[in-house]
Protein backbone atom coordinates (compact mmCIF):
# COMPACT_ATOMS: atom_id res chain seq x y z
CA UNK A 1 2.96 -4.71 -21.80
CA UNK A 2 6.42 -5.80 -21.96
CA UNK A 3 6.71 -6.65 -18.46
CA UNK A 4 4.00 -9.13 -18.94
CA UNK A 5 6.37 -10.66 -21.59
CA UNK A 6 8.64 -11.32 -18.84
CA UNK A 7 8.74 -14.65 -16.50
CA UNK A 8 6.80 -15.08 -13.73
CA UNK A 9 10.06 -15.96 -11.17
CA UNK A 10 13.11 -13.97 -12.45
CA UNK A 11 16.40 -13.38 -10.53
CA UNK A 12 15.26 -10.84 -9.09
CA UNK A 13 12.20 -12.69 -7.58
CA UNK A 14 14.72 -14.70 -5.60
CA UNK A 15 16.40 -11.50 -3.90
CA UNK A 16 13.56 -9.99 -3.19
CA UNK A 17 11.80 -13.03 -1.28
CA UNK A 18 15.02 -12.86 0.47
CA UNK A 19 15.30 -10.12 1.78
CA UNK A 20 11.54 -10.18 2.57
CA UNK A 21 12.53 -13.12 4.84
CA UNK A 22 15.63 -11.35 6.06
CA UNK A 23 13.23 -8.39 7.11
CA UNK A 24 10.60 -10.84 8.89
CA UNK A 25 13.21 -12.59 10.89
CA UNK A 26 14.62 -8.88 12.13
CA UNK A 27 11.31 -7.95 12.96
CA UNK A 28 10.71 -11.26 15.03
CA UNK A 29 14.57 -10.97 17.04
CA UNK A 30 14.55 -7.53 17.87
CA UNK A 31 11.11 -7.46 18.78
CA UNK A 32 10.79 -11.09 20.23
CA UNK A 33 8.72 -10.34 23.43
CA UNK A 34 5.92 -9.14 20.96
CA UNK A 35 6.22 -12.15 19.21
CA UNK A 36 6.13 -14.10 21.87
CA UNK A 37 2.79 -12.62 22.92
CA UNK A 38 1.46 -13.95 20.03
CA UNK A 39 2.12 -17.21 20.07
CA UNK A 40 1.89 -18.04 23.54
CA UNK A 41 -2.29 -17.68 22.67
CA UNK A 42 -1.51 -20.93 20.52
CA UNK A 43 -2.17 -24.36 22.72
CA UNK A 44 0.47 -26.35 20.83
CA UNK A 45 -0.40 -29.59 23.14
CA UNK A 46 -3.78 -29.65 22.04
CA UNK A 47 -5.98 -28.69 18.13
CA UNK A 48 -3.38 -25.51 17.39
CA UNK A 49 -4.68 -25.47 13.84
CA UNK A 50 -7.92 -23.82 15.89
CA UNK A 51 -5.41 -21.09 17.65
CA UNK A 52 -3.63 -19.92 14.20
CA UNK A 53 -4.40 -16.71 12.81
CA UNK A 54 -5.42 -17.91 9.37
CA UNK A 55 -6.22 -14.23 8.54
CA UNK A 56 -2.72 -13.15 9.15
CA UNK A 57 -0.94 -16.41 7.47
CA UNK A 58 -3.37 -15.95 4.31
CA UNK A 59 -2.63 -12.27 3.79
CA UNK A 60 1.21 -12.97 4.60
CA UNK A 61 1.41 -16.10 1.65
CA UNK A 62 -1.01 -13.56 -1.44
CA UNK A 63 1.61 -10.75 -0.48
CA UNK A 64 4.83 -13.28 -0.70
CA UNK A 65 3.33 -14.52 -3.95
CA UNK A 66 2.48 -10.91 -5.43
CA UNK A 67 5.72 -9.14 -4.49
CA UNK A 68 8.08 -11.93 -6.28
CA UNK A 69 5.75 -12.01 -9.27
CA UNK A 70 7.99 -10.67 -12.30
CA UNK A 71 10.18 -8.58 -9.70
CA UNK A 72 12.79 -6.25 -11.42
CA UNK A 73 14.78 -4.33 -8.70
CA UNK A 74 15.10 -1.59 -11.15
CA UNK A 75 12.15 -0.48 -10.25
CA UNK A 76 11.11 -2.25 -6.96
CA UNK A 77 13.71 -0.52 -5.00
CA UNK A 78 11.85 2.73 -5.70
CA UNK A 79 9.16 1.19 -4.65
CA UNK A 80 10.55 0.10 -1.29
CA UNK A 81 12.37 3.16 -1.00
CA UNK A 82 9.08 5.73 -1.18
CA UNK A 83 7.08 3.02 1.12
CA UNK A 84 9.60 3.61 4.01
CA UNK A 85 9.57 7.29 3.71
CA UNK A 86 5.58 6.69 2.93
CA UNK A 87 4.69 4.75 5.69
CA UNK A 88 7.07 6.61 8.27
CA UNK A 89 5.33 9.39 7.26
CA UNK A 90 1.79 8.07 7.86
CA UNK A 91 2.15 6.26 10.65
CA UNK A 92 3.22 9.32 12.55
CA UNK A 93 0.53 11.50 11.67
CA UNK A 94 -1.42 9.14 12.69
CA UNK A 95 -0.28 8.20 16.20
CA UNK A 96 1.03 11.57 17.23
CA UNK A 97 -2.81 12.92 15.91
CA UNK A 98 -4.06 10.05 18.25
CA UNK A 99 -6.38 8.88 15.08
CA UNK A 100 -5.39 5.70 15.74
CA UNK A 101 -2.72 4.05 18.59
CA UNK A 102 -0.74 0.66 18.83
CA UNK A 103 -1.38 -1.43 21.91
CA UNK A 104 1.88 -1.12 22.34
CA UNK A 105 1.81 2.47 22.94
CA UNK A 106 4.43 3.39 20.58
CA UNK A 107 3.83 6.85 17.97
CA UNK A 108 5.13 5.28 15.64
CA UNK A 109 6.16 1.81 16.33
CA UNK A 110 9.37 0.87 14.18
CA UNK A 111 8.32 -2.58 14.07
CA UNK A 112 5.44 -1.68 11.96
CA UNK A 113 7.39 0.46 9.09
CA UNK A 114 8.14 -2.18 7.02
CA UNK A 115 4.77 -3.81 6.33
CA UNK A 116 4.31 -0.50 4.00
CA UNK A 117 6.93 -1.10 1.22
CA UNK A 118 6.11 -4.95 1.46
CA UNK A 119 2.27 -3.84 1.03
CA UNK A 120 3.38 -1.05 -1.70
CA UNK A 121 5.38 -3.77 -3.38
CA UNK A 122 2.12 -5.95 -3.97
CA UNK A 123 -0.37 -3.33 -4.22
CA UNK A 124 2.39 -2.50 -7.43
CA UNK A 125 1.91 -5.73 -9.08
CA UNK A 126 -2.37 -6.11 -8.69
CA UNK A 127 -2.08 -2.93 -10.19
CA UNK A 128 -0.31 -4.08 -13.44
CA UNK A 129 -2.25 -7.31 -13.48
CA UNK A 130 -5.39 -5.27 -13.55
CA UNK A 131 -4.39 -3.05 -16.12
CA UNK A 132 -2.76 -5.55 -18.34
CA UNK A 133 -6.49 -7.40 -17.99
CA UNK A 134 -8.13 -4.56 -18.69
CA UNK A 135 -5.83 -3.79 -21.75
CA UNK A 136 -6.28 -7.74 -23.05
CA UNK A 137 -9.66 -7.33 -22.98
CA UNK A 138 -10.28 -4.45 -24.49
CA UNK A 139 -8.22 -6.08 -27.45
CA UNK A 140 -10.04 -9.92 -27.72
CA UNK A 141 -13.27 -8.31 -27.89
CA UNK A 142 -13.05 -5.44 -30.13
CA UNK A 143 -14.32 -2.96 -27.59
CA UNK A 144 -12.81 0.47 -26.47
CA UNK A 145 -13.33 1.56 -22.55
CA UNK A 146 -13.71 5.38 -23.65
CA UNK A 147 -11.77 7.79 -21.25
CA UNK A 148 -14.35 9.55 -19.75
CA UNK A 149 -15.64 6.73 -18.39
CA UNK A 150 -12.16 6.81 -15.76
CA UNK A 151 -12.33 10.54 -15.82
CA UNK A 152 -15.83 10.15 -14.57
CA UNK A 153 -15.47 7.27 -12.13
CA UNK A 154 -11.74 8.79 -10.91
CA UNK A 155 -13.72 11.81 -9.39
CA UNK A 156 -16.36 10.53 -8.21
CA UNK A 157 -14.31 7.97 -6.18
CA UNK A 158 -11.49 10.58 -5.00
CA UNK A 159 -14.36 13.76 -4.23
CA UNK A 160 -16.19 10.82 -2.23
CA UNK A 161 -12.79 10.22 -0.39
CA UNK A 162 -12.14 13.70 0.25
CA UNK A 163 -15.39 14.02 1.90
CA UNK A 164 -14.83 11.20 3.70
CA UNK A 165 -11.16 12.15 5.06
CA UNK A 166 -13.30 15.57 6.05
CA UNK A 167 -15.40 14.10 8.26
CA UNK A 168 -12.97 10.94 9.62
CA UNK A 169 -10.06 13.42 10.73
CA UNK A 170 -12.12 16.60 11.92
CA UNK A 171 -11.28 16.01 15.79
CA UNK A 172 -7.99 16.98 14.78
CA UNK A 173 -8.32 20.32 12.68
CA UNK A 174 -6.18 21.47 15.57
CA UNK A 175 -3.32 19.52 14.60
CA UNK A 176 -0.67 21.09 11.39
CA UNK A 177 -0.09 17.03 10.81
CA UNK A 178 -3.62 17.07 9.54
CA UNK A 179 -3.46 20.35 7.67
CA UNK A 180 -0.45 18.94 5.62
CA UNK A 181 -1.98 15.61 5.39
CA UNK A 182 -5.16 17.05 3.54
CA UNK A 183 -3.46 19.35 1.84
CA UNK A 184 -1.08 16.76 0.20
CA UNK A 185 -4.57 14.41 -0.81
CA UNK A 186 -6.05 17.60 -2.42
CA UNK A 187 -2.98 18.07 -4.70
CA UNK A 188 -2.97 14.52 -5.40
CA UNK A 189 -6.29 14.53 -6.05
CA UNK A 190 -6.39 17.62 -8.24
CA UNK A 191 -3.47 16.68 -10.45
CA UNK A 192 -3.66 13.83 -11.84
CA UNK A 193 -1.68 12.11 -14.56
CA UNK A 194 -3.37 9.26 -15.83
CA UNK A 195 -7.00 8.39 -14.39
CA UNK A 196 -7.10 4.93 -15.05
CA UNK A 197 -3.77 3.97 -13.50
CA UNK A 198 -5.11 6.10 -10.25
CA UNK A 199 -7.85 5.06 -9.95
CA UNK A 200 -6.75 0.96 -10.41
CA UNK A 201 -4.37 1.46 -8.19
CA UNK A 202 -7.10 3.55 -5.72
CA UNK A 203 -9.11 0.20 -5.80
CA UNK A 204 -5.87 -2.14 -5.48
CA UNK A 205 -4.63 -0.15 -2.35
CA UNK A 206 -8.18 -0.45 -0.97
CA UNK A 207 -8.99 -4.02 -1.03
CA UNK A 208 -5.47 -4.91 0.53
CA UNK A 209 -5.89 -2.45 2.93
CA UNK A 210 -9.46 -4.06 3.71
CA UNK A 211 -7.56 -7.74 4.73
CA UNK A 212 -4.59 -5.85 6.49
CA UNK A 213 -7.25 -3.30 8.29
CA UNK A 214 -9.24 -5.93 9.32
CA UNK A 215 -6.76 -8.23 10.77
CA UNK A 216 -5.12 -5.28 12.95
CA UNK A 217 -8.39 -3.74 14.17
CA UNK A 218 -9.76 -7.47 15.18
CA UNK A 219 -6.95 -8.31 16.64
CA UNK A 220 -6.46 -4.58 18.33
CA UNK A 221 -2.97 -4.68 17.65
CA UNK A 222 -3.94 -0.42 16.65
CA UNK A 223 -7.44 0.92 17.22
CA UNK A 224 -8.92 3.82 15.82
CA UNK A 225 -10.84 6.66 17.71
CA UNK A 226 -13.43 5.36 16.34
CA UNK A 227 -13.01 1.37 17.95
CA UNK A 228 -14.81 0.99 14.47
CA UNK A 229 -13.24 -2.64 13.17
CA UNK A 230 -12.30 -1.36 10.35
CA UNK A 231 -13.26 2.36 9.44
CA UNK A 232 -14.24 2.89 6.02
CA UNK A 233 -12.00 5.45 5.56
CA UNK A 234 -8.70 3.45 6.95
CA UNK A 235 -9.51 1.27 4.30
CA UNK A 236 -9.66 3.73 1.54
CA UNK A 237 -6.67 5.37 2.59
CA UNK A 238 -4.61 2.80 1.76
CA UNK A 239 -5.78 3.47 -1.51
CA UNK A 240 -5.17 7.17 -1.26
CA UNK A 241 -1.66 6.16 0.35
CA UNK A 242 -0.77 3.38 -2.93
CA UNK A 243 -1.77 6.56 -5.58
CA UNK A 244 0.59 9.11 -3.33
CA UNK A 245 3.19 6.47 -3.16
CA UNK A 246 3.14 5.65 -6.80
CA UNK A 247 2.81 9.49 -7.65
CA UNK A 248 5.85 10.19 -5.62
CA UNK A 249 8.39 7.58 -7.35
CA UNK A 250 6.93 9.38 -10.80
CA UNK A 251 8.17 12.42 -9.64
CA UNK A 252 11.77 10.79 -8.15
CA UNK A 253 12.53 9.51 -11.26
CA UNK A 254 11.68 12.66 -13.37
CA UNK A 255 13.79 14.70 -10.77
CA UNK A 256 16.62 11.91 -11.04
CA UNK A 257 16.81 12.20 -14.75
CA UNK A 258 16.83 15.94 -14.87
CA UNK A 259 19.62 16.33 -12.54
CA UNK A 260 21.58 14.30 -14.73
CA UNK A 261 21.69 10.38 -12.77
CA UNK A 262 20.32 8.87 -15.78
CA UNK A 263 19.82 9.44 -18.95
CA UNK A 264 16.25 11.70 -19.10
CA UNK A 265 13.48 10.36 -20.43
CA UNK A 266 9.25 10.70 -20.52
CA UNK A 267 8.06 8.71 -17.49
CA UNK A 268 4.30 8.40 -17.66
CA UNK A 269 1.54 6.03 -15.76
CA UNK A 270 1.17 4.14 -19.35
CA UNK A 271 4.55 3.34 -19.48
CA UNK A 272 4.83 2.17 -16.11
CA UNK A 273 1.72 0.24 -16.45
């Protein structure tokens, strides 16, 4: 609650726009020929406004917005920090699994790595928004959202996911990437620490996911085995992969308390919410 006490644009805001930029431009010098690509599909002599990709432009101006929105590094280099390692993760179960592949062949393309701590970033703040609604709510009109009610929904939503991840990623039983991938969702799943903040941030991860999933598999920058545009469950694993991402900077900062980096103390989803 405090941090909705705080400014929308703070310094940090500033900084990390900046380096968001910073990271954009990168992307587009190093890997200029794919660029390049891209916009030489643009007629810029004639209507170009029909030749954008409004999809792509729209989802890159709701992430810019969300990620600066009350931005304390504090916490948002954590954040950045576990999407790297996330994403890196991910991406190469996922291309060396042959689940899904880039067009440009690559398992895992670099170029791609840092749309997942950008992504993280924003799923992070729709998250808190959500909760803080919730929370407001419940407290201008007298009523109490009983916990069950998440207990209930947060199993039903995660056992339905499981099932899902069964069936999407069974061509590749043969592969240990997918043994320690399920493995890692069925702890998740299994021990949870708060079920609304899961499953929130389940449903935040998700419906990004949906906008980023659709732009890549329309534009077949990656396809799926599948050449489903999206899958269902691609889009529901980003929700999987926001609740492992947040679960893992929980456990960071517990470990870098204990060990003495900062001064201990009881991190929990409520007081990160």
């Amino acid at each position: 609650m405090e941090n909705q006490k705080q400014p929308f644009w703070t310094r940090d805001s500033s900084i990390l726009l900046g380096g968001f930029f910073v990271t954009i431009f990168l992307i587009l010098y190093i890997w200029w020929p794919l660029a390049e690509e891209v916009l030489s599909y643009i007629d810029w002599n004639g209507p170009w406004w029909l030749y954008m990709d409004w999809l792509l432009l729209g989802v890159f101006m709701f992430m810019s917005i969300t990620i600066v929105a009350r931005a304390n590094l504090k916490t948002d280099v954590l954040i950045v920090f576990v999407g790297i390692c996330g994403g890196l993760a991910i991406e190469s179960w996922g291309t060396q699994t042959n689940l899904w592949h880039y067009y440009t062949a690559e398992r895992p393309p670099l170029w791609i790595i840092p749309a997942w701590p950008i992504a993280s970033l924003s799923i992070d703040r729709i998250t808190r928004l959500v909760n803080w609604m919730i929370e407001r709510l419940q407290i201008r009109y007298k009523f109490i959202i009983h916990h069950s009610s998440f207990f209930i929904l947060y199993w039903i939503t995660f056992a339905s996911f499981l099932i899902l991840m069964l069936v999407f990623v069974s061509p590749t039983f043969d592969k240990s990437y997918t043994w320690l991938a399920l493995t890692l969702c069925i702890l998740l799943v299994l021990t949870p620490t708060d079920y609304r903040f899961a499953l929130l941030t389940f449903i935040a991860g998700a419906g990004l996911g949906y906008f980023l999933e659709l732009w890549g598999t329309t534009r077949e920058c990656w396809t799926y085995y599948t050449f489903q545009k999206p899958p269902l469950f691609a889009v529901l694993a980003h929700g999987m992969a926001a609740v492992a991402f947040w679960r893992a900077g929980l456990m960071v900062k517990m470990f870098w308390g204990r060990f003495g980096f900062s001064k201990p103390q009881q991190v929990t989803a409520r007081e990160e919410a």
